[in-house]
PDB file of N, CA and C in Angstrom:
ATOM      1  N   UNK A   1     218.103 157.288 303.298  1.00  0.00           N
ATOM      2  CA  UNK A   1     219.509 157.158 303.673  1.00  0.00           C
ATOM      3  C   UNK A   1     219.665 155.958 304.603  1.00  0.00           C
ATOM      4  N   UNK A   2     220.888 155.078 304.522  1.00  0.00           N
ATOM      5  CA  UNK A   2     220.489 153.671 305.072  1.00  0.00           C
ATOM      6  C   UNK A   2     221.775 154.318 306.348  1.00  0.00           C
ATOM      7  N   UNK A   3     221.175 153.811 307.378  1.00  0.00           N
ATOM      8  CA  UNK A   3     222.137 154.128 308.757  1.00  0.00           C
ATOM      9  C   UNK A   3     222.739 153.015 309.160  1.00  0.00           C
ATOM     10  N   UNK A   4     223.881 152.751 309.788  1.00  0.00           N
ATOM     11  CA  UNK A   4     224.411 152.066 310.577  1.00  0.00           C
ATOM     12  C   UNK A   4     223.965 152.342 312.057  1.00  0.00           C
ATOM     13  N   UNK A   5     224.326 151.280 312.926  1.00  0.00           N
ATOM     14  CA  UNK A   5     224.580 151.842 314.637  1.00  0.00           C
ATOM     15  C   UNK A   5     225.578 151.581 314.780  1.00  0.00           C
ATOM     16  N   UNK A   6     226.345 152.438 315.719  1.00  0.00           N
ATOM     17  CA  UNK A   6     227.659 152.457 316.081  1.00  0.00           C
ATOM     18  C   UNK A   6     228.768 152.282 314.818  1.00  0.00           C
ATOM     19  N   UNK A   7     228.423 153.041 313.862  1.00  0.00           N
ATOM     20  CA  UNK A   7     229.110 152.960 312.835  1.00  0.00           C
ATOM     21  C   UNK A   7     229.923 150.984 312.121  1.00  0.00           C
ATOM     22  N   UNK A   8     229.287 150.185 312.365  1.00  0.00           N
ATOM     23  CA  UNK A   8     229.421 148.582 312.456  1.00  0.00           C
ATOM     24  C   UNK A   8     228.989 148.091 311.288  1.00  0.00           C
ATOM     25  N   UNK A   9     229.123 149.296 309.917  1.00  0.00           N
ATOM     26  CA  UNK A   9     229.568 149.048 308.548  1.00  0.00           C
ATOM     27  C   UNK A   9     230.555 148.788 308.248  1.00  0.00           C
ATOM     28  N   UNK A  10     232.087 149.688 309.102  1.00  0.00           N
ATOM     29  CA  UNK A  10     232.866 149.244 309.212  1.00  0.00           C
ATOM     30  C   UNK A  10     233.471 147.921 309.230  1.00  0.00           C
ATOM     31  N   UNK A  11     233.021 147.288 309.893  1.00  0.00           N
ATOM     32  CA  UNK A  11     233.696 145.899 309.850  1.00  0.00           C
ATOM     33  C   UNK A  11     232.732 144.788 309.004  1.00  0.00           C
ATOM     34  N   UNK A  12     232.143 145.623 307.839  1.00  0.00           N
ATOM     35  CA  UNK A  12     231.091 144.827 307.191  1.00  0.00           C
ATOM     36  C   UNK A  12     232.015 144.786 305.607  1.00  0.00           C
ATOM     37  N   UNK A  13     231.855 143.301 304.993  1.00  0.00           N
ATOM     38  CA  UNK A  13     232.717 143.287 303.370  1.00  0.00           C
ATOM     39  C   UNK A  13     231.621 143.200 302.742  1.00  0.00           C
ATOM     40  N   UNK A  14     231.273 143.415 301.735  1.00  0.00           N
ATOM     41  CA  UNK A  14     230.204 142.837 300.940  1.00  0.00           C
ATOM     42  C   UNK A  14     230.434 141.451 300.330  1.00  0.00           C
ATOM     43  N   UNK A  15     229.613 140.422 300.280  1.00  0.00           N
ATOM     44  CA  UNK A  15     229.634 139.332 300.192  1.00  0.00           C
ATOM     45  C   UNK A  15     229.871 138.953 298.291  1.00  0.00           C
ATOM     46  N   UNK A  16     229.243 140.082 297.842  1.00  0.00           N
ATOM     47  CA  UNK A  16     229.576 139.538 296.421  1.00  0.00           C
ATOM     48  C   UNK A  16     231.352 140.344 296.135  1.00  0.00           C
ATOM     49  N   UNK A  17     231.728 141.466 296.962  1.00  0.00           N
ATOM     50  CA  UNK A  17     233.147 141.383 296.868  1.00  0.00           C
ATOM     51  C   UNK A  17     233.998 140.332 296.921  1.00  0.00           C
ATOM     52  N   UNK A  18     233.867 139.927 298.156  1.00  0.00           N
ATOM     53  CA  UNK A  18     234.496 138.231 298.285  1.00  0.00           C
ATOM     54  C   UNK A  18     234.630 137.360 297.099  1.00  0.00           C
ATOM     55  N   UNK A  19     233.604 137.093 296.293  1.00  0.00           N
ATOM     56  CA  UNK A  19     233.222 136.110 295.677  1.00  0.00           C
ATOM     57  C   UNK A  19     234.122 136.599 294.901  1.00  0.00           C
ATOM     58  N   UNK A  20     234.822 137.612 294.056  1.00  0.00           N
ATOM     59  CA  UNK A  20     235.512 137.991 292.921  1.00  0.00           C
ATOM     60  C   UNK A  20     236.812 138.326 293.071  1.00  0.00           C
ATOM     61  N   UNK A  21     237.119 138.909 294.438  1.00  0.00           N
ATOM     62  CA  UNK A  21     238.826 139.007 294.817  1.00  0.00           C
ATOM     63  C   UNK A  21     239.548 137.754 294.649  1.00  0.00           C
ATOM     64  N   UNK A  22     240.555 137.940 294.190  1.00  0.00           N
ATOM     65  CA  UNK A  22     241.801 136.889 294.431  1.00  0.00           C
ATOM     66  C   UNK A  22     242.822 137.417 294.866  1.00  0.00           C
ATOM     67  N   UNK A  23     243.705 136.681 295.006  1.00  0.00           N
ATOM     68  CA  UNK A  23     245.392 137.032 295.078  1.00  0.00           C
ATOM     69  C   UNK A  23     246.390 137.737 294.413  1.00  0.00           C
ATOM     70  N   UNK A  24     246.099 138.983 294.705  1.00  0.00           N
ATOM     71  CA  UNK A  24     247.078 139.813 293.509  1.00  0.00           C
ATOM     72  C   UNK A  24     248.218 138.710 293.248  1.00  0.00           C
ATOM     73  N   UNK A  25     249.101 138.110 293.754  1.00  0.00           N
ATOM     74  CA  UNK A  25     250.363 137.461 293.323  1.00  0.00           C
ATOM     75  C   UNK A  25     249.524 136.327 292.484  1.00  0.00           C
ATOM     76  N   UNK A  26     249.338 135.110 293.234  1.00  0.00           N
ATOM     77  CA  UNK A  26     248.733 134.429 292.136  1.00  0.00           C
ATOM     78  C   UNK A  26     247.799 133.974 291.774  1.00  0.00           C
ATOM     79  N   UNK A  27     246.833 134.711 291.984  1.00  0.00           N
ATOM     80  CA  UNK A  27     245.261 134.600 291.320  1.00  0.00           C
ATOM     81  C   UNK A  27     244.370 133.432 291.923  1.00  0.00           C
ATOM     82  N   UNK A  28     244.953 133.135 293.310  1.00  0.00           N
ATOM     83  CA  UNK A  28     243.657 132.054 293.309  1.00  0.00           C
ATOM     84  C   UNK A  28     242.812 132.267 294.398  1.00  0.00           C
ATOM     85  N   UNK A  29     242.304 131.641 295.308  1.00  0.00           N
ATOM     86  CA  UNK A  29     241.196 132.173 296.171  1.00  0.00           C
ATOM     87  C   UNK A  29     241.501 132.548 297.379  1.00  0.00           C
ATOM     88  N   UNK A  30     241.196 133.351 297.679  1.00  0.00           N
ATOM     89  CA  UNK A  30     241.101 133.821 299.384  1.00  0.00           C
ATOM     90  C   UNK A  30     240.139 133.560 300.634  1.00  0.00           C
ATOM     91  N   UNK A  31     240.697 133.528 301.469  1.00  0.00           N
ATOM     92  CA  UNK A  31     239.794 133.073 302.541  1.00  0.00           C
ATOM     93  C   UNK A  31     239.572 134.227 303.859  1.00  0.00           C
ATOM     94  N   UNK A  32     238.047 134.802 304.000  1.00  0.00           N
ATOM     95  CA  UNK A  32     237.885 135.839 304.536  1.00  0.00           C
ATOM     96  C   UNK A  32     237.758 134.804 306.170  1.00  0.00           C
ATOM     97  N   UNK A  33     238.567 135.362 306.905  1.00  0.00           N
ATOM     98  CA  UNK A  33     238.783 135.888 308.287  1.00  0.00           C
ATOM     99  C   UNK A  33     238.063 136.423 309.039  1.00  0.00           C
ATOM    100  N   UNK A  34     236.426 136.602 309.222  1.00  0.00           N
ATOM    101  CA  UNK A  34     235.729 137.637 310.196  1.00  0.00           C
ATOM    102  C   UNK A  34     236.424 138.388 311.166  1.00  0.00           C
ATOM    103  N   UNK A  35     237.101 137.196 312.310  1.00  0.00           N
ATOM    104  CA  UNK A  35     237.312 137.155 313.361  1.00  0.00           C
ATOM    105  C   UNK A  35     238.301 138.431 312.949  1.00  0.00           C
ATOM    106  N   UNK A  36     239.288 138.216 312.507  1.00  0.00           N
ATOM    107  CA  UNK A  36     240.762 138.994 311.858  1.00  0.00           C
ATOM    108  C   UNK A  36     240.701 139.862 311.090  1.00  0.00           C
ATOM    109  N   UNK A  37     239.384 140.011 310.300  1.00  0.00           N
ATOM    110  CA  UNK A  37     239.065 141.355 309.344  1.00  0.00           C
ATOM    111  C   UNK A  37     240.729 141.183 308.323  1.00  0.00           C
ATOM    112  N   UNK A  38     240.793 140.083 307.880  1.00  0.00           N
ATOM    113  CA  UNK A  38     241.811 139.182 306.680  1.00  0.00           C
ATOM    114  C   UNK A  38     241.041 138.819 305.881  1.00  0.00           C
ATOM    115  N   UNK A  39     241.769 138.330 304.774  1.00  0.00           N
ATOM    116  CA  UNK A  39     241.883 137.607 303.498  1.00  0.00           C
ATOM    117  C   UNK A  39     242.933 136.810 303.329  1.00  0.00           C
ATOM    118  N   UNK A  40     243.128 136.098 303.446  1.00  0.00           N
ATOM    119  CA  UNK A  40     244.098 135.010 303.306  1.00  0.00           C
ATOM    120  C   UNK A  40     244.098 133.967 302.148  1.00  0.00           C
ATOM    121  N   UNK A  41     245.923 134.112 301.718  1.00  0.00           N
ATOM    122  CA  UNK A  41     246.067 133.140 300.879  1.00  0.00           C
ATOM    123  C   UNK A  41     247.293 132.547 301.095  1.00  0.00           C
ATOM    124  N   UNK A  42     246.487 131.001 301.259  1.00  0.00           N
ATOM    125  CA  UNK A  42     247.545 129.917 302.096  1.00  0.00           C
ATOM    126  C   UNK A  42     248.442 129.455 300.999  1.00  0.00           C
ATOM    127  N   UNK A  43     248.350 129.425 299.220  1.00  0.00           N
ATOM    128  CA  UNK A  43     249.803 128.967 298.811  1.00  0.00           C
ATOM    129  C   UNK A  43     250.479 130.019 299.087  1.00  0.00           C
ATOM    130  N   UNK A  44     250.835 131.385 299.128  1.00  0.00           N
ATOM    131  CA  UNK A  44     251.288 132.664 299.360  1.00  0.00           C
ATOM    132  C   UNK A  44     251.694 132.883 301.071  1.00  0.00           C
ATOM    133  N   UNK A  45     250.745 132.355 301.779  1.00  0.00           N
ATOM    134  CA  UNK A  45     251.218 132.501 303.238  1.00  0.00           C
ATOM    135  C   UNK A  45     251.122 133.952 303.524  1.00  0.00           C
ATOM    136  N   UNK A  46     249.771 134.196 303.234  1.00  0.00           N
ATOM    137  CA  UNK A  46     249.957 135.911 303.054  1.00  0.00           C
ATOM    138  C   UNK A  46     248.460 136.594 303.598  1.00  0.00           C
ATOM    139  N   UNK A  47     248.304 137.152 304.491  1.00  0.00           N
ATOM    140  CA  UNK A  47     246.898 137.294 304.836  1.00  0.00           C
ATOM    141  C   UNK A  47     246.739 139.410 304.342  1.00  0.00           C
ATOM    142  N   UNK A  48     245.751 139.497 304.104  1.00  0.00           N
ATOM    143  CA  UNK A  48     245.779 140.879 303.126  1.00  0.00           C
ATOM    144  C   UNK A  48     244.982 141.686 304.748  1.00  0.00           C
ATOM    145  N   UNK A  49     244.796 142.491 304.935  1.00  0.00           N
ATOM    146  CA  UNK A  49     244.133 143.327 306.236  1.00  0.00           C
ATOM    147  C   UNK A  49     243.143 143.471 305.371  1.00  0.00           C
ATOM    148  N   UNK A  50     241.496 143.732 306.204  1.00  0.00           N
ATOM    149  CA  UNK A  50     240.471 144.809 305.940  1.00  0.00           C
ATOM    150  C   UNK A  50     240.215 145.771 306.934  1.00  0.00           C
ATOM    151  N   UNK A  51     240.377 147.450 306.189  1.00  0.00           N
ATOM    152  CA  UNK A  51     240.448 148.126 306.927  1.00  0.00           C
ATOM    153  C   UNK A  51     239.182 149.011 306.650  1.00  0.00           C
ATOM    154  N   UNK A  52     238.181 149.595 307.809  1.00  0.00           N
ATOM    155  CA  UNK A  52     236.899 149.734 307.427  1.00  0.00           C
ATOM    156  C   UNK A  52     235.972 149.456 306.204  1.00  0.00           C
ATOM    157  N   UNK A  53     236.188 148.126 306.229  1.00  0.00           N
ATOM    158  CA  UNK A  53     235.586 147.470 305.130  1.00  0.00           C
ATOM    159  C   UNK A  53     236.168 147.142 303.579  1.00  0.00           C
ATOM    160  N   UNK A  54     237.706 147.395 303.564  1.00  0.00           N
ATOM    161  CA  UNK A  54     238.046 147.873 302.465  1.00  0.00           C
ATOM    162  C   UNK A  54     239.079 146.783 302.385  1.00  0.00           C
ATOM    163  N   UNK A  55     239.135 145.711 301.732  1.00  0.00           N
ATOM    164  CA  UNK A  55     240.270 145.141 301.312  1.00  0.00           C
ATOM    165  C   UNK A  55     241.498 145.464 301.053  1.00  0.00           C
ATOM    166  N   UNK A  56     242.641 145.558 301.822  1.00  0.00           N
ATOM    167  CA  UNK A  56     243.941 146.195 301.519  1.00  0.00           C
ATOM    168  C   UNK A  56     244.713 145.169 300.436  1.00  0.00           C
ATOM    169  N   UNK A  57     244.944 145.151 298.794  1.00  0.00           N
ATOM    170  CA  UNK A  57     245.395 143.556 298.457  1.00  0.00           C
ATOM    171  C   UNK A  57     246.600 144.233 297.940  1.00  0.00           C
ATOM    172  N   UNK A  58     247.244 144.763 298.851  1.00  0.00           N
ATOM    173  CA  UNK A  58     248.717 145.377 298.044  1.00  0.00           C
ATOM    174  C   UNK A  58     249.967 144.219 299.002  1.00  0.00           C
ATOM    175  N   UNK A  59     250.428 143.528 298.227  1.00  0.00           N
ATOM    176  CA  UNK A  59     251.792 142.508 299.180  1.00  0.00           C
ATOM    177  C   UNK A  59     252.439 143.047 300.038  1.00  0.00           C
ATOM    178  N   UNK A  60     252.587 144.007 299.762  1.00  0.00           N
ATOM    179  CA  UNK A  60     253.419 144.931 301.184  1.00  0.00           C
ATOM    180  C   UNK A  60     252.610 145.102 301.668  1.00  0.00           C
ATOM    181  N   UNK A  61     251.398 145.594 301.663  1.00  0.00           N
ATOM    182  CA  UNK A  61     251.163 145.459 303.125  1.00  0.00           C
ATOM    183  C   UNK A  61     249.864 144.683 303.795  1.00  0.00           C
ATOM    184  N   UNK A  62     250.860 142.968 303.352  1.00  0.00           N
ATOM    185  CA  UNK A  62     250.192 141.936 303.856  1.00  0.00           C
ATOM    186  C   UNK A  62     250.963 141.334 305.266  1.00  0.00           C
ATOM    187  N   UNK A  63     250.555 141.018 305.514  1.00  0.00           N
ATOM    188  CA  UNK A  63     251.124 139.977 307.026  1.00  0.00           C
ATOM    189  C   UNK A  63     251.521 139.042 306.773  1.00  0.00           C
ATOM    190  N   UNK A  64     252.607 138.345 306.633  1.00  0.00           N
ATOM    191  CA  UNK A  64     253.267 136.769 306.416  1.00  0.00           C
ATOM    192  C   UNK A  64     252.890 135.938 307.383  1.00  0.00           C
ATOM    193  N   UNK A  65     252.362 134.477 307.046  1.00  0.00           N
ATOM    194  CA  UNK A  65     251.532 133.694 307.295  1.00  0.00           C
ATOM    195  C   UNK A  65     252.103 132.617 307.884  1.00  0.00           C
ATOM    196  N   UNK A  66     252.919 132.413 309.302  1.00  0.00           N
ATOM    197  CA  UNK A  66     254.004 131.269 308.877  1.00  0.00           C
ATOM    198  C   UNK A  66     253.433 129.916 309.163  1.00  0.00           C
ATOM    199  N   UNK A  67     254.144 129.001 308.408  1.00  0.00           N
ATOM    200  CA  UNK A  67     253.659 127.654 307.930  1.00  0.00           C
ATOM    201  C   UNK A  67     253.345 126.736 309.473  1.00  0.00           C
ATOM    202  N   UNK A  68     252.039 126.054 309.416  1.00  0.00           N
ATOM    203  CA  UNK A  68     251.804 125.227 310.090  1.00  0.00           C
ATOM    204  C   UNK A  68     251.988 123.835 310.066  1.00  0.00           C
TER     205      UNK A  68
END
């Protein structure tokens, strides 16, 4: 049985997840966030949450990204 400490799976994505998510709206790449536990997609302006490890990629309930 593989253990965590301090349960700090949580804030762990798997790396080949990354590699295959896109942008539910328009399909192109995302950019993982450590710091922010995000996914972000800058034509969209739309950053997706990860919540114990789990990619949230539903538009509602993304965070709007405003333009720099």
């Amino acid at each position: 049985m593989l253990r965590w400490p301090n349960k700090s799976w949580r804030n762990v994505v798997d790396a080949r997840l990354l590699d295959i998510l896109v942008c539910p709206l328009c399909k192109g790449p995302l950019e993982y966030d450590k710091k922010a536990q995000e996914l972000t997609c800058r034509p969209d302006r739309l950053a997706y949450p990860i919540r114990d490890g789990i990619p949230i990629m539903w538009a509602d309930q993304a965070r709007k990204i405003e333009a720099v």
